[in-house]
C-alpha atoms as a PDB file:
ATOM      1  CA  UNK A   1     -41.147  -1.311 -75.915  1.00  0.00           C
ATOM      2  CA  UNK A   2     -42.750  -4.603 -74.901  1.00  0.00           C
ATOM      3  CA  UNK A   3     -46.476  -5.143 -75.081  1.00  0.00           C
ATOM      4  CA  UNK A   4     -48.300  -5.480 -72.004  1.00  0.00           C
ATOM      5  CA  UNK A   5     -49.818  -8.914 -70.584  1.00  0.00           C
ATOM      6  CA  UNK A   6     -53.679  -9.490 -70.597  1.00  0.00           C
ATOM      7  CA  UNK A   7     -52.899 -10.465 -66.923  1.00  0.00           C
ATOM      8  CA  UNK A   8     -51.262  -6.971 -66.184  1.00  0.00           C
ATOM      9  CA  UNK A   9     -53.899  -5.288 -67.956  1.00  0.00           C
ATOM     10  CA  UNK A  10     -56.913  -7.003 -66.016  1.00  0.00           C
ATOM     11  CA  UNK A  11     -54.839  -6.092 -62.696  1.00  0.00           C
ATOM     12  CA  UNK A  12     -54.437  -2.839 -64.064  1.00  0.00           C
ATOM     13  CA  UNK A  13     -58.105  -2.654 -64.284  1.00  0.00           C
ATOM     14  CA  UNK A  14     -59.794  -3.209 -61.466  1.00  0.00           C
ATOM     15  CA  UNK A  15     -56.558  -1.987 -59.121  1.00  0.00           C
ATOM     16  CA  UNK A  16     -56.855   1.774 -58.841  1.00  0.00           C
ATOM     17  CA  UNK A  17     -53.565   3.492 -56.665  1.00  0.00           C
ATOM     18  CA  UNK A  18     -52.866  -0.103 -54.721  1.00  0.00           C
ATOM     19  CA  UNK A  19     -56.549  -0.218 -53.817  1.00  0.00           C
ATOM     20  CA  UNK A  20     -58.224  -3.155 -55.236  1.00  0.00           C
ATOM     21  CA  UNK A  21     -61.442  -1.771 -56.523  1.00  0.00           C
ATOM     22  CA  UNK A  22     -62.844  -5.410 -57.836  1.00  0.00           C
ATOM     23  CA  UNK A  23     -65.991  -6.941 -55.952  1.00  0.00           C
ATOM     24  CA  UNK A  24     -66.565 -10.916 -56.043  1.00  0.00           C
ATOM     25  CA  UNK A  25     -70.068 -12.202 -56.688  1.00  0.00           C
ATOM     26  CA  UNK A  26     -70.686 -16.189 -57.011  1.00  0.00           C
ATOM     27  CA  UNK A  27     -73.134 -18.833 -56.682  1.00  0.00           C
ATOM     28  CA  UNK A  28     -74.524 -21.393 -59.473  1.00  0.00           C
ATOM     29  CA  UNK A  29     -76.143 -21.979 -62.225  1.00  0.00           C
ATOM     30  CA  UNK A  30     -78.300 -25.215 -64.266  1.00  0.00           C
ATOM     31  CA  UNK A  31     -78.287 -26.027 -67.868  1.00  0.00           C
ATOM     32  CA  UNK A  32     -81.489 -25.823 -68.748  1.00  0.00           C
ATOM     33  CA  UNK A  33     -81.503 -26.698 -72.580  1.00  0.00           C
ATOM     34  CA  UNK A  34     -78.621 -27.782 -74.733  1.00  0.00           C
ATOM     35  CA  UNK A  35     -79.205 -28.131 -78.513  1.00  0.00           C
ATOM     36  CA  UNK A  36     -76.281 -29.275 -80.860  1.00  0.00           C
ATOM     37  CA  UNK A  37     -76.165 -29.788 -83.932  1.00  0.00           C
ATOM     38  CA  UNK A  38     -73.218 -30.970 -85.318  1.00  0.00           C
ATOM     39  CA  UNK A  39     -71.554 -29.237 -88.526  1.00  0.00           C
ATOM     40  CA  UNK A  40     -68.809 -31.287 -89.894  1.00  0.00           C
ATOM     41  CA  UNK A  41     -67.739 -34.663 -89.093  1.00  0.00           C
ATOM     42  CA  UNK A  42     -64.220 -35.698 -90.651  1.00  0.00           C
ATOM     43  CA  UNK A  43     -61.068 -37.702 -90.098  1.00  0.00           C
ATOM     44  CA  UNK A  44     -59.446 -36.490 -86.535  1.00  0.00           C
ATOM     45  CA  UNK A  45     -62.591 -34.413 -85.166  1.00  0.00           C
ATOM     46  CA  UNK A  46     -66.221 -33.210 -85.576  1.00  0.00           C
ATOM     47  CA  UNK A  47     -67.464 -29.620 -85.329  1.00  0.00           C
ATOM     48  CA  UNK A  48     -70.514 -28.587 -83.606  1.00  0.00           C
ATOM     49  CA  UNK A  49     -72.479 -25.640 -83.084  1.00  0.00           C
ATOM     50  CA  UNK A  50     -74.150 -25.943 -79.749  1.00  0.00           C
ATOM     51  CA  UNK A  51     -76.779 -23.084 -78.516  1.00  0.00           C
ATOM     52  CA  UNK A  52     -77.492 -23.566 -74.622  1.00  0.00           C
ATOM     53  CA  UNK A  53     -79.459 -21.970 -71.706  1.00  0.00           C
ATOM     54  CA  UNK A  54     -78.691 -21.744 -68.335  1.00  0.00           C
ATOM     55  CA  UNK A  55     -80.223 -19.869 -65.264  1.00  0.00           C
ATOM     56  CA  UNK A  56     -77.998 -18.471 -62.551  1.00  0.00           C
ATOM     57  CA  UNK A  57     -78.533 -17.944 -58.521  1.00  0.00           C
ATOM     58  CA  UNK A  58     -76.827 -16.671 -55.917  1.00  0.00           C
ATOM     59  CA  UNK A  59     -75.209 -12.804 -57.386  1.00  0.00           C
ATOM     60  CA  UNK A  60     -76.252 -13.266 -60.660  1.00  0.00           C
ATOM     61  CA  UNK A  61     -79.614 -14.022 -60.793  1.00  0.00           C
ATOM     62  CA  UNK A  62     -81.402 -14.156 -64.665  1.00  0.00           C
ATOM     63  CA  UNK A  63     -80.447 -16.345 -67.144  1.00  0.00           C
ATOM     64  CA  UNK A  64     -78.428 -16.731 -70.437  1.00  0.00           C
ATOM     65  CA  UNK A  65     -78.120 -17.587 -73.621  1.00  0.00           C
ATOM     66  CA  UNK A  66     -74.469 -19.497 -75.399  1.00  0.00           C
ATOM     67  CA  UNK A  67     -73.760 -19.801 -78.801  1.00  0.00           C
ATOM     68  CA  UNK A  68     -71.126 -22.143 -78.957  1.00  0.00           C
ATOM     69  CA  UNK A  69     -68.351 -23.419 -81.447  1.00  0.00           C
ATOM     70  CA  UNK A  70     -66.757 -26.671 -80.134  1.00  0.00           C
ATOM     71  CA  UNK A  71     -64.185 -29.058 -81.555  1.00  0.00           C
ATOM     72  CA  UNK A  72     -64.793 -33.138 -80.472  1.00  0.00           C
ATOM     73  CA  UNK A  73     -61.617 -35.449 -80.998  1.00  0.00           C
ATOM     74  CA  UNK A  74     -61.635 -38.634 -82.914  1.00  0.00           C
ATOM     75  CA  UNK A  75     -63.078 -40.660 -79.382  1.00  0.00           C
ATOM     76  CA  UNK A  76     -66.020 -37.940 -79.065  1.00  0.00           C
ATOM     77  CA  UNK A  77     -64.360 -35.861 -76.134  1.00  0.00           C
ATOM     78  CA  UNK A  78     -64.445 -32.325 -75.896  1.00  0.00           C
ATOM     79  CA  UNK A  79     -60.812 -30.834 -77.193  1.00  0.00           C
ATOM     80  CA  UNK A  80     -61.830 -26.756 -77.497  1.00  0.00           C
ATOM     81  CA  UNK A  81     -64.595 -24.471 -77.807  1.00  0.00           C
ATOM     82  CA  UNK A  82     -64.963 -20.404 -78.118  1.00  0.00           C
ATOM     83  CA  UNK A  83     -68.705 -18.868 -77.439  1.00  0.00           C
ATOM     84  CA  UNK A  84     -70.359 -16.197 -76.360  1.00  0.00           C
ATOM     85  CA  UNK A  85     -72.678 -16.104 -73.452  1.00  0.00           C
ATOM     86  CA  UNK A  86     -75.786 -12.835 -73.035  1.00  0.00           C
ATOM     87  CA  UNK A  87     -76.509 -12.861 -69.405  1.00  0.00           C
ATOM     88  CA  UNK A  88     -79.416 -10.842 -68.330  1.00  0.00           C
ATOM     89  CA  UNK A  89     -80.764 -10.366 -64.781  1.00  0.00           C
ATOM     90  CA  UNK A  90     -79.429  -8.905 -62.079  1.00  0.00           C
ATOM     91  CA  UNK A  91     -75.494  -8.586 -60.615  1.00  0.00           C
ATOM     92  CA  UNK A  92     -76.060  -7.895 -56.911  1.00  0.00           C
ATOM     93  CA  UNK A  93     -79.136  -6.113 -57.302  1.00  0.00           C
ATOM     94  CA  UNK A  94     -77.972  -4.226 -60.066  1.00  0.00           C
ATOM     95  CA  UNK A  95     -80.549  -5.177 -63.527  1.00  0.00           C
ATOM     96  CA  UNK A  96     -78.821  -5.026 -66.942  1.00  0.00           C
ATOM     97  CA  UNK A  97     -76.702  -7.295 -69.501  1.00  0.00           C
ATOM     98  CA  UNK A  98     -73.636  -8.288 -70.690  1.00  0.00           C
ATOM     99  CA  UNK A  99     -71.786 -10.727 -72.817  1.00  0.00           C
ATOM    100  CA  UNK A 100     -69.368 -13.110 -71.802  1.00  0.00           C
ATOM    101  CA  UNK A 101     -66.791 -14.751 -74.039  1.00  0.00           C
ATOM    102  CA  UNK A 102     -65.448 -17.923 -73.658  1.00  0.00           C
ATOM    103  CA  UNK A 103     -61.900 -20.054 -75.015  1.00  0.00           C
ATOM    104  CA  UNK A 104     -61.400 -22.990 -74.367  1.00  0.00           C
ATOM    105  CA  UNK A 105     -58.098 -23.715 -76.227  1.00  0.00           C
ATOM    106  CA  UNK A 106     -58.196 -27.592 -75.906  1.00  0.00           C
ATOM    107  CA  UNK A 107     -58.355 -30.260 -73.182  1.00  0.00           C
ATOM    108  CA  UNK A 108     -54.821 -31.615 -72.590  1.00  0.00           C
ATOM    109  CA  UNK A 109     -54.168 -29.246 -69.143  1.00  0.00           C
ATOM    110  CA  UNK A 110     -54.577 -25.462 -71.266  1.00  0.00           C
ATOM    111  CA  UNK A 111     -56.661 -23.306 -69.144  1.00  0.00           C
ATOM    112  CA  UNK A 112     -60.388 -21.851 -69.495  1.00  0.00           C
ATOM    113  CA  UNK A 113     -60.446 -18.289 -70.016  1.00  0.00           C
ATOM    114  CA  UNK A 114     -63.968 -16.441 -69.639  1.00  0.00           C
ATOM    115  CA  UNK A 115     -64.013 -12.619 -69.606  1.00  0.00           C
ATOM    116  CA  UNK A 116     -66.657 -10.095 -69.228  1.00  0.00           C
ATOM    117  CA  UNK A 117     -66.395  -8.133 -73.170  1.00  0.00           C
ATOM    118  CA  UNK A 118     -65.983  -4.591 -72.481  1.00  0.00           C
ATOM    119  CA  UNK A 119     -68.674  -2.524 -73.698  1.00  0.00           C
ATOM    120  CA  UNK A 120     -71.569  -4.884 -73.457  1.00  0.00           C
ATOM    121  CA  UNK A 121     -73.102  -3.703 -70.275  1.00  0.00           C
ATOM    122  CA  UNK A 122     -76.538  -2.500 -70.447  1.00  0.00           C
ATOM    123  CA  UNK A 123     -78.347  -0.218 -67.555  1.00  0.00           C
ATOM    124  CA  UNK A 124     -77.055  -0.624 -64.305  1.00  0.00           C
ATOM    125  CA  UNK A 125     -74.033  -2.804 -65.414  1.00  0.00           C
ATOM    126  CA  UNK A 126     -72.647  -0.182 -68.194  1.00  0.00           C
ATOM    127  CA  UNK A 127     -69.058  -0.396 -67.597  1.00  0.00           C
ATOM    128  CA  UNK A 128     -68.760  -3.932 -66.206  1.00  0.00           C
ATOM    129  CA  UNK A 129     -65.341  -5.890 -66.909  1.00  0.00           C
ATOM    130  CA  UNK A 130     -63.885  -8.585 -65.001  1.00  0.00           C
ATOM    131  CA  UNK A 131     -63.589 -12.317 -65.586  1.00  0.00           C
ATOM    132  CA  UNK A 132     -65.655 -15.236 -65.124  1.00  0.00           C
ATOM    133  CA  UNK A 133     -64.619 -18.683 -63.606  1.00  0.00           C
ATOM    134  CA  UNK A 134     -66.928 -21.871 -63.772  1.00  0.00           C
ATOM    135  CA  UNK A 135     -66.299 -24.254 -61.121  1.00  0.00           C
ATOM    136  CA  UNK A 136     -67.308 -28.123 -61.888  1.00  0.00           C
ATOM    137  CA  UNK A 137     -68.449 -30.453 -59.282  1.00  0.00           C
ATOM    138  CA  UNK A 138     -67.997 -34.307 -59.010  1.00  0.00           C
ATOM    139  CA  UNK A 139     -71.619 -34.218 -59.344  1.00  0.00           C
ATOM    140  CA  UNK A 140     -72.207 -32.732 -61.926  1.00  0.00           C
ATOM    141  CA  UNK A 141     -73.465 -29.392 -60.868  1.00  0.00           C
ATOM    142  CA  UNK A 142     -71.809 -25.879 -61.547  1.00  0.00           C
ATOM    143  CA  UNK A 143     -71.472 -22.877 -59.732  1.00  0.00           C
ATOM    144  CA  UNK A 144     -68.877 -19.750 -60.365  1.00  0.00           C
ATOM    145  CA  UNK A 145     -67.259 -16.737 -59.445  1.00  0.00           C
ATOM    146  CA  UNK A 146     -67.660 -13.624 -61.346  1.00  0.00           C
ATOM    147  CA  UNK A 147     -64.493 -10.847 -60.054  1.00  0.00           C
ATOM    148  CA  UNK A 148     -65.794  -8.007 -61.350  1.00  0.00           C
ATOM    149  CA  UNK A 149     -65.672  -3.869 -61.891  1.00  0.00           C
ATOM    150  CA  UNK A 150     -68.236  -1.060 -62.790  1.00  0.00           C
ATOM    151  CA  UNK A 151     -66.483   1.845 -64.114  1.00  0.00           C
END
């Protein structure tokens, strides 16, 4: 018996009889603070913990809080981080929490994943799952789509 994808199970999740039962909700967001504070600095990389806020608009509107692990190579770029994000606000009207995780598995072309953790949602977003995609632009600012279900 072979194990199931993550991709097939997040389609499984938020498709219900053919019906796709997932709602889109997107705008941006600004870094407001951005503290590292770097851990370990030794041949090949340095280690830093980074804790940053950032405050979203457009269908998430509140703000969060990231606690970050990140991994800089020997010239100082980014090469992987994992975090976790708290969001709380409001998700199309809807007030609560939840936590996001990140993992970022390096820099050389692997892909960003960012998923909503199941069983963080607080109030009117108990139940949330879906998965979380930052989009970068040339300058500089950030916005994102959140696909998303409420059970």
């Amino acid at each position: 018996m072979s194990v199931p994808s993550a991709r097939l199970l997040r389609d499984y999740a938020i498709t219900v009889r053919g019906r796709d039962m997932s709602t889109k909700a997107g705008g941006t967001f600004d870094v407001t603070s951005f503290e590292p504070e770097v851990l370990d600095e030794g041949p090949g990389a340095a280690l830093a913990r980074v804790r940053l806020t950032k405050t979203f608009q457009g269908g998430l509107a509140g703000i969060s809080t990231v606690n970050m692990l990140s991994v800089a190579d020997i010239e100082g770029s980014p090469a992987a981080y994992v975090a976790v994000e708290r969001f709380t606000g409001e998700l199309d009207g809807r007030k609560g929490s939840f936590v996001l995780q990140h993992s970022a598995p390096g820099s050389h072309g692997e892909q960003l994943a960012i998923r909503v953790v199941p069983g963080t949602g607080s109030d009117d977003l108990t139940g949330i799952v879906g998965a979380f995609e930052i989009i970068q632009s040339d300058d500089g600012s950030h916005s994102y789509v959140l696909e998303y279900t409420l059970a």
